[in-house]
C-alpha atoms as a PDB file:
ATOM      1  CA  UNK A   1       0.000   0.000   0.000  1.00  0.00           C
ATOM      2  CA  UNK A   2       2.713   2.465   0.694  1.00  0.00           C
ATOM      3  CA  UNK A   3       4.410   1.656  -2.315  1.00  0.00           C
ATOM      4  CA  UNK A   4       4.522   3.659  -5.406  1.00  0.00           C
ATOM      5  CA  UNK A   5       1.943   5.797  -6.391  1.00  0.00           C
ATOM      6  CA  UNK A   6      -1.578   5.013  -6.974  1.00  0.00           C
ATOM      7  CA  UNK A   7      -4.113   5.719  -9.337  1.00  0.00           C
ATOM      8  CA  UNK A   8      -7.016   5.667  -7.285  1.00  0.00           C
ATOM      9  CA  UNK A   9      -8.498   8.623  -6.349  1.00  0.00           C
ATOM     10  CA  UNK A  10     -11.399   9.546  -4.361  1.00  0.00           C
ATOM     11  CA  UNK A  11     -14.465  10.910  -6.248  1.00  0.00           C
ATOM     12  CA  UNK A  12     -15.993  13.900  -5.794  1.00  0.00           C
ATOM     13  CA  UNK A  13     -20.064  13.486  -6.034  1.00  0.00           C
ATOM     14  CA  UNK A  14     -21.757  16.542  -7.051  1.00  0.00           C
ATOM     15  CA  UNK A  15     -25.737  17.417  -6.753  1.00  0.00           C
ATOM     16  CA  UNK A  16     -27.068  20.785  -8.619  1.00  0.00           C
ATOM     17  CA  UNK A  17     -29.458  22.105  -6.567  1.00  0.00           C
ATOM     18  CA  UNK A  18     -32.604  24.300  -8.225  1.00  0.00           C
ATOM     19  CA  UNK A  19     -34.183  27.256  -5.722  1.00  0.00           C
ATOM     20  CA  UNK A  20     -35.952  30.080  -6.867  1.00  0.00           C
ATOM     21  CA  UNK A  21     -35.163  33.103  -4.863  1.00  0.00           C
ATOM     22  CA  UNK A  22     -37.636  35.825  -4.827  1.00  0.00           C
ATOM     23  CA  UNK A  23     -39.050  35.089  -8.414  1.00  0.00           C
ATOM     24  CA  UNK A  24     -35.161  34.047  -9.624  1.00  0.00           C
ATOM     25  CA  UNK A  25     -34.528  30.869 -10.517  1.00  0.00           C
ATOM     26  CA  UNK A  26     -31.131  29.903  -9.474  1.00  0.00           C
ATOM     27  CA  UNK A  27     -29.182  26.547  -9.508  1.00  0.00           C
ATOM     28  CA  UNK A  28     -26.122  25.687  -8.062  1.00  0.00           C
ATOM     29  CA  UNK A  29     -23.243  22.900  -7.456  1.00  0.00           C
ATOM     30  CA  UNK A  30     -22.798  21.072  -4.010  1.00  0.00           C
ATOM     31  CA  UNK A  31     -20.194  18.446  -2.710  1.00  0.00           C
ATOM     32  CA  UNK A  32     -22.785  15.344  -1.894  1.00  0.00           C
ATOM     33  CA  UNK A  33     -19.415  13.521  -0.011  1.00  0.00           C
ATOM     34  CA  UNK A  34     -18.185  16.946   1.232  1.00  0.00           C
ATOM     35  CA  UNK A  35     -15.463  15.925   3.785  1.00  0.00           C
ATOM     36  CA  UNK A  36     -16.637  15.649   7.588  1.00  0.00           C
ATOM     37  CA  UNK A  37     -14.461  18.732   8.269  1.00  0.00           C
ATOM     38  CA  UNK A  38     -17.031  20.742   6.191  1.00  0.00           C
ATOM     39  CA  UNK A  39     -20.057  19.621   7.338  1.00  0.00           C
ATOM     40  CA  UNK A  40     -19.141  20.122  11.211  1.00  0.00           C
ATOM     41  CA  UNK A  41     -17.592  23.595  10.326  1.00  0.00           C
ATOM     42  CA  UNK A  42     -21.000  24.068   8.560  1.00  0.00           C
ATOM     43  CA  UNK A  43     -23.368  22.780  11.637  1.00  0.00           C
ATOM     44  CA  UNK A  44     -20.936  24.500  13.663  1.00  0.00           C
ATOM     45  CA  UNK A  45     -21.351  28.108  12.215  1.00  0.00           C
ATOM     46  CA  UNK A  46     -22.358  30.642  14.959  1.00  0.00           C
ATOM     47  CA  UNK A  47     -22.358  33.393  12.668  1.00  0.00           C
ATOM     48  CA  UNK A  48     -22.591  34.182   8.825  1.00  0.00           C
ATOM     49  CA  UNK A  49     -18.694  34.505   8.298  1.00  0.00           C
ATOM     50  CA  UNK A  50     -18.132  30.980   9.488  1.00  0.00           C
ATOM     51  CA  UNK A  51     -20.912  29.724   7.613  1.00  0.00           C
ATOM     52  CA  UNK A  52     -19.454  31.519   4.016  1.00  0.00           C
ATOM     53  CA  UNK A  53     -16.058  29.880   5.102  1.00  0.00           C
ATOM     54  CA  UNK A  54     -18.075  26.264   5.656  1.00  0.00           C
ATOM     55  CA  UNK A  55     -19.824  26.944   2.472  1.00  0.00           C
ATOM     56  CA  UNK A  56     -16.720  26.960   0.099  1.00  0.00           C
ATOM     57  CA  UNK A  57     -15.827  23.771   0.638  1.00  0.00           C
ATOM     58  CA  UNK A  58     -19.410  22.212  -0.019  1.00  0.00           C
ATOM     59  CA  UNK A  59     -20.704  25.264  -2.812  1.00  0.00           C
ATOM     60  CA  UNK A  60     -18.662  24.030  -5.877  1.00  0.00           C
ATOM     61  CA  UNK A  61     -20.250  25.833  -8.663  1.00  0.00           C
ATOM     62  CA  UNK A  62     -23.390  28.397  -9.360  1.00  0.00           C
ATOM     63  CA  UNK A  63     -25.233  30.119 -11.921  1.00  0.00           C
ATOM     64  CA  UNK A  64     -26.019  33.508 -10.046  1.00  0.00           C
ATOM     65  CA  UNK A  65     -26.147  37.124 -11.165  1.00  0.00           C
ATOM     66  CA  UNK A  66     -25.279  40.360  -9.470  1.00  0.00           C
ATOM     67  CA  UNK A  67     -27.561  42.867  -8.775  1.00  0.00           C
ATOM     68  CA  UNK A  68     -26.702  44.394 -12.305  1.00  0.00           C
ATOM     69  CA  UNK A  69     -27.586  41.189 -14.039  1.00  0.00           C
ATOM     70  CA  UNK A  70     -23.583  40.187 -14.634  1.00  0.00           C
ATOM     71  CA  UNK A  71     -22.318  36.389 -13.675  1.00  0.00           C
ATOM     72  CA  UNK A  72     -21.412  36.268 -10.275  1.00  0.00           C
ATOM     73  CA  UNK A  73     -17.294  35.314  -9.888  1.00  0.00           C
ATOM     74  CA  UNK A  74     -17.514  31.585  -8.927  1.00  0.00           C
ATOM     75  CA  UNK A  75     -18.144  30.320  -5.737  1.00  0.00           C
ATOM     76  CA  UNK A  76     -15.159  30.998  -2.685  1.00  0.00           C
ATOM     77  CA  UNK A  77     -14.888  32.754   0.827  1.00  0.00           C
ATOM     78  CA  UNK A  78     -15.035  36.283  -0.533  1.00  0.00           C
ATOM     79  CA  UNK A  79     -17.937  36.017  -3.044  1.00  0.00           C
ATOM     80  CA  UNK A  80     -19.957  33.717  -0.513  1.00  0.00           C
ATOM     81  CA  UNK A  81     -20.267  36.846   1.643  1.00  0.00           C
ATOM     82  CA  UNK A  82     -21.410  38.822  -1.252  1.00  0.00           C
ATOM     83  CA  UNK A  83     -24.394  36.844  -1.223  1.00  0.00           C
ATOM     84  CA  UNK A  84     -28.345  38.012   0.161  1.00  0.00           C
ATOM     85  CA  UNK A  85     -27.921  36.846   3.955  1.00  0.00           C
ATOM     86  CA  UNK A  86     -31.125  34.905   3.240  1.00  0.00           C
ATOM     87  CA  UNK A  87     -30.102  33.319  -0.458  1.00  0.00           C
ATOM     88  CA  UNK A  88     -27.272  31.779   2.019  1.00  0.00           C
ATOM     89  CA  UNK A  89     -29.603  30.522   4.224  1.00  0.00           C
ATOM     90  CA  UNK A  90     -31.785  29.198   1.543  1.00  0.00           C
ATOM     91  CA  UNK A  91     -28.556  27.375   0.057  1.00  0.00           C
ATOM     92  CA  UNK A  92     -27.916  25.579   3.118  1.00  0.00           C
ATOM     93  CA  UNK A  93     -31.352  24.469   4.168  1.00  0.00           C
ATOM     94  CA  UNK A  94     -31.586  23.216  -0.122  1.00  0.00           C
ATOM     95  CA  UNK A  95     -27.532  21.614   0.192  1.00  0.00           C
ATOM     96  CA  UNK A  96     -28.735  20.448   3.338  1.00  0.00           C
ATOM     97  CA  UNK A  97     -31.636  18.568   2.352  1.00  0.00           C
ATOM     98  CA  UNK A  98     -29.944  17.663  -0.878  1.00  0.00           C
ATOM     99  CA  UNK A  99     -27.447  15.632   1.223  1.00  0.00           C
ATOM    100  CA  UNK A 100     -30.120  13.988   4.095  1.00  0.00           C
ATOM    101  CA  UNK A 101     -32.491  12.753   1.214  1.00  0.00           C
ATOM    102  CA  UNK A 102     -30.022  10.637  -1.049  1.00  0.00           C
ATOM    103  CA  UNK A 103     -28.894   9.577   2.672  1.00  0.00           C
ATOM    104  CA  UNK A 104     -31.916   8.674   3.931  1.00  0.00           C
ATOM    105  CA  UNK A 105     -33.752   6.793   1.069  1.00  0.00           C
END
């Protein structure tokens, strides 16, 4: 096993989530197997910085405009908090249940 390198790599499982935010249909990218780190920084979160840092591991993608109707730079830290406080909630209640229901069949 320690050996050489392998090949093998761990997958990254993505869901696209679909919300409509005050009339706006909106759809973006989560990490289904985000790592355990994430999550419990995520569930964690006592205020909205720490949940825009939990969110950039687990938000991998997103098709959202500004507020002038331009592409919004992809998903990180800095453009997470550049986000409606309650588009960021919606996000994580939608990732959230995204995640419990192809957990709990």
């Amino acid at each position: 096993m320690g050996e050489g390198k392998t090949t093998r790599r761990m997958p990254v499982v993505t869901r696209e989530v679909h919300v409509e935010y005050e009339g706006v249909p909106l759809a973006f990218t989560v990490r289904r197997n985000a790592k355990v780190r994430t999550l419990d920084a995520l569930f964690k979160a006592g205020n909205v910085d720490a949940c825009a840092q939990a969110l950039d591991g687990f938000v991998l993608s997103w098709d959202f405009p500004d507020e002038e109707g331009e592409p919004m730079a992809p998903p990180s830290y800095e453009t997470l908090r550049e986000v409606p406080h309650d588009l960021l909630q919606l996000m994580i209640e939608q990732g959230a249940a995204t995640l419990t229901a192809e957990t709990n069949p």
